[in-house]
C-alpha atoms as a PDB file:
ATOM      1  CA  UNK A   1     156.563 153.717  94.909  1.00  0.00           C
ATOM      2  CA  UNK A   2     158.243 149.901  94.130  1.00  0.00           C
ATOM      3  CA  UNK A   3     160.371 148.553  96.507  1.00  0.00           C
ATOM      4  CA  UNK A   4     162.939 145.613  95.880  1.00  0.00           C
ATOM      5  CA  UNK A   5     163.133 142.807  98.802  1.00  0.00           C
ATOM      6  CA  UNK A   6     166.634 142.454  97.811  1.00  0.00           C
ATOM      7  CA  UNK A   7     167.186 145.780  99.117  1.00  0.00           C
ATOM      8  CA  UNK A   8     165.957 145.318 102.591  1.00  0.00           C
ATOM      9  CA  UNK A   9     168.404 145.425 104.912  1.00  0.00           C
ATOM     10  CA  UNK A  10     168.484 142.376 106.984  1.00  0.00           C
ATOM     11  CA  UNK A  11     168.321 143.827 110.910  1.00  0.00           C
ATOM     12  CA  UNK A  12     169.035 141.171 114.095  1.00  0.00           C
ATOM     13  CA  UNK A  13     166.824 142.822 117.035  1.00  0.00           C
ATOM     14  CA  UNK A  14     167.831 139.832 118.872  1.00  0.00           C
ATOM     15  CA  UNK A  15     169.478 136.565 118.943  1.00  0.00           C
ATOM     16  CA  UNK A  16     167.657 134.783 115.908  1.00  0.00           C
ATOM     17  CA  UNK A  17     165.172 137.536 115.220  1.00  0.00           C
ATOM     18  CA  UNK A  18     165.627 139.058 111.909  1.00  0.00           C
ATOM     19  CA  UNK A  19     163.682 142.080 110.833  1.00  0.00           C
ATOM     20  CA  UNK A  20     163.384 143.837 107.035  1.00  0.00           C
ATOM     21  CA  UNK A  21     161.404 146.960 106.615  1.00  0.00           C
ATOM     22  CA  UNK A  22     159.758 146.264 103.550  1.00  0.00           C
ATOM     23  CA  UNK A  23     158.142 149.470 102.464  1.00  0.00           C
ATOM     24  CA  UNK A  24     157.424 152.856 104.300  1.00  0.00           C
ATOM     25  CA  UNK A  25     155.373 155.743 103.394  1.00  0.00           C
ATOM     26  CA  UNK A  26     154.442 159.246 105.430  1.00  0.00           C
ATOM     27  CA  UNK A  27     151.219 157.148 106.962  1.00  0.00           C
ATOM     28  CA  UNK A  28     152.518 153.286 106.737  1.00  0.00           C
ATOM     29  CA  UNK A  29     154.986 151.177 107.184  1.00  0.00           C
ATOM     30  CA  UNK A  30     155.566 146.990 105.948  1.00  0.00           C
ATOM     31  CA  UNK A  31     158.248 145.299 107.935  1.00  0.00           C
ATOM     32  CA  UNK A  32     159.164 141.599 107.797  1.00  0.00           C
ATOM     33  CA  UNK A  33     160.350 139.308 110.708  1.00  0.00           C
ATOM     34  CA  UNK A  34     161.724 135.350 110.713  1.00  0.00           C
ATOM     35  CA  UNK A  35     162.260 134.021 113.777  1.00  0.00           C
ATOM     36  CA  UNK A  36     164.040 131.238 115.112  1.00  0.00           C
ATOM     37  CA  UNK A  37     162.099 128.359 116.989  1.00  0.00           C
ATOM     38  CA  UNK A  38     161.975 129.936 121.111  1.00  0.00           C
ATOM     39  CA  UNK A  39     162.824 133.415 119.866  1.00  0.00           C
ATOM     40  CA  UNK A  40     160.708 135.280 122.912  1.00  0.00           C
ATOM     41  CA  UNK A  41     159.968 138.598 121.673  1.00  0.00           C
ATOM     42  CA  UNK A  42     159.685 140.359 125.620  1.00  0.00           C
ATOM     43  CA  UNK A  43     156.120 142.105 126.263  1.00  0.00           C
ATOM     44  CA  UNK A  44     156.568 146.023 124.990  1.00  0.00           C
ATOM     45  CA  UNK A  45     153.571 148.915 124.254  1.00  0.00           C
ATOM     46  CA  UNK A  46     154.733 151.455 121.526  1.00  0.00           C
ATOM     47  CA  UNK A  47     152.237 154.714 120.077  1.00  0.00           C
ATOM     48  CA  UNK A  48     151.872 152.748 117.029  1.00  0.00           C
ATOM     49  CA  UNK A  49     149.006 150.669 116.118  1.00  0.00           C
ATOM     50  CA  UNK A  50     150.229 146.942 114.928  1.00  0.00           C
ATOM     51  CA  UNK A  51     148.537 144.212 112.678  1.00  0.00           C
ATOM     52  CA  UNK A  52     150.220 141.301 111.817  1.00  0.00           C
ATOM     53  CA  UNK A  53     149.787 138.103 109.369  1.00  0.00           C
ATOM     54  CA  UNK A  54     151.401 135.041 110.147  1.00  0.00           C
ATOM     55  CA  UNK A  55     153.172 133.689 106.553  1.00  0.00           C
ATOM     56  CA  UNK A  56     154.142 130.423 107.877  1.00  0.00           C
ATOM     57  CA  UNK A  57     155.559 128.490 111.117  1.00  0.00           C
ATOM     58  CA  UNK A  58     153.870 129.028 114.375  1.00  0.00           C
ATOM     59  CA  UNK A  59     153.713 131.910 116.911  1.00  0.00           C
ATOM     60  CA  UNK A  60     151.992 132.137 120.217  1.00  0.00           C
ATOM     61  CA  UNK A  61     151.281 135.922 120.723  1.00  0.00           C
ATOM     62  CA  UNK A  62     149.640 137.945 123.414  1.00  0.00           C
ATOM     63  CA  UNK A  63     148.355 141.547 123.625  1.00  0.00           C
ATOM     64  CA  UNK A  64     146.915 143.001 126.903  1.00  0.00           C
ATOM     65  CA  UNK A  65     146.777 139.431 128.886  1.00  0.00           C
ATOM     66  CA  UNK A  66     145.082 137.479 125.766  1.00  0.00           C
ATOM     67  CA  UNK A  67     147.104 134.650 124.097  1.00  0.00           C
ATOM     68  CA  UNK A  68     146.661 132.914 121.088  1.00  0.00           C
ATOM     69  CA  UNK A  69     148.874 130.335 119.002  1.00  0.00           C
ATOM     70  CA  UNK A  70     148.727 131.638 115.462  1.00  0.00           C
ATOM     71  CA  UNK A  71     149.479 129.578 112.025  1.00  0.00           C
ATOM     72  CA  UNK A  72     150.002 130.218 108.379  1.00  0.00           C
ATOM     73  CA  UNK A  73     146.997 132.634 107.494  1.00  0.00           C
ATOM     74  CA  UNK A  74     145.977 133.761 111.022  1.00  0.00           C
ATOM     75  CA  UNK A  75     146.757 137.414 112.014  1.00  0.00           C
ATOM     76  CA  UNK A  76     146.479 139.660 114.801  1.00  0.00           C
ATOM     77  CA  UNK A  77     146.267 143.287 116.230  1.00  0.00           C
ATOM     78  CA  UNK A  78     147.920 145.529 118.596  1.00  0.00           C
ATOM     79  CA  UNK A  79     146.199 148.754 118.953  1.00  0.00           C
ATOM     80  CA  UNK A  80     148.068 151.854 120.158  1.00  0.00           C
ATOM     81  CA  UNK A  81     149.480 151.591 123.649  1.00  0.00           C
ATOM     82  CA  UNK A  82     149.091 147.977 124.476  1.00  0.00           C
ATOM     83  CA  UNK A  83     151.383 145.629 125.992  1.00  0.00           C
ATOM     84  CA  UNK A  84     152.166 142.344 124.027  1.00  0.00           C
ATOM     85  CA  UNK A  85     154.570 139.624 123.666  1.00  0.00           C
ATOM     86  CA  UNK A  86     155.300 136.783 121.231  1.00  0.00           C
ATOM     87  CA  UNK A  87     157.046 133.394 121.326  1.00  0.00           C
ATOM     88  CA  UNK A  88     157.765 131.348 117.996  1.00  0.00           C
ATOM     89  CA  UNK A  89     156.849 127.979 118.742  1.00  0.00           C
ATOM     90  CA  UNK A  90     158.733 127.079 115.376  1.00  0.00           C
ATOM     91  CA  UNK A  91     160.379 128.918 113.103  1.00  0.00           C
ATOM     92  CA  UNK A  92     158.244 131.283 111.655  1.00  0.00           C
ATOM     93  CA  UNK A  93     157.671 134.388 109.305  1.00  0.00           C
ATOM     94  CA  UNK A  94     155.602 137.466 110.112  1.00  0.00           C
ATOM     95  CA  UNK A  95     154.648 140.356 108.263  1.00  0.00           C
ATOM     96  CA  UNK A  96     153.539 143.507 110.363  1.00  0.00           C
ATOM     97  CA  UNK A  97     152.193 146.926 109.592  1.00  0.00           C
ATOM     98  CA  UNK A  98     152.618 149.937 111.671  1.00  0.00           C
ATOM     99  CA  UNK A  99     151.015 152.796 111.199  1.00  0.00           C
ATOM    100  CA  UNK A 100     152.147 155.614 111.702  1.00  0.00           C
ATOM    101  CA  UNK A 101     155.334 153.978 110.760  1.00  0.00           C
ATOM    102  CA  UNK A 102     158.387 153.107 113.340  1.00  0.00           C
ATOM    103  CA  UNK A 103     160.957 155.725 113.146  1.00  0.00           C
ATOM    104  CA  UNK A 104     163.401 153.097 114.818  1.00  0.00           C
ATOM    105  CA  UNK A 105     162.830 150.861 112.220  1.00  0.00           C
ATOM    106  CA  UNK A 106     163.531 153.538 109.127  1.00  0.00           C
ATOM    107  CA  UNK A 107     167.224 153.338 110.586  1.00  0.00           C
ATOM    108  CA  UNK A 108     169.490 150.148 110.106  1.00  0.00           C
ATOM    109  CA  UNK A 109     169.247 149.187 113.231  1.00  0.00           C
ATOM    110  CA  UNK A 110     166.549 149.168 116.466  1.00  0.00           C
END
């Protein structure tokens, strides 16, 4: 039901690319990224749907072909299935939602 941030294991997916899966439930999941200014986050599809909010810095991201550079407050969507890509443009943090949640990203590393 409560989950501590201190608790959230600190993952590197890639060079300068730090994820922490905040909170998951059966339907749900919260995960956290920072990245690095230039970390490119390759284009990828995966069965789960994907909304993110940008908490600061600045990210260019793309789904299906569409790009748009994203601040502090904007957010974004990645339905089920489609391709997209990201590039932080400076560093920046991100908070995504999957749902259902990322069985990769339950584990302490993927």
């Amino acid at each position: 039901m409560f989950f501590s941030y201190g608790h959230a294991l600190a993952v590197e997916m890639l060079p300068g690319l730090i994820r922490r899966t905040l909170v998951s439930s059966d339907k749900l999941m919260i995960c956290r990224f920072d990245l690095d200014k230039g970390v490119e986050i390759p284009g990828h599809s995966h069965p789960q749907d994907q909304a993110g909010y940008v908490v600061s810095g600045k990210i260019r991201v793309s789904v299906e072909g569409e790009s748009s550079d994203l601040g502090p407050g904007d957010s974004y969507s990645a339905p089920s299935g489609a391709v997209h890509s990201a590039i932080a443009l400076e560093r920046t943090v991100v908070v995504d939602t999957f749902s259902p949640p990322r069985e990769d990203y339950r584990t302490s590393s993927g």
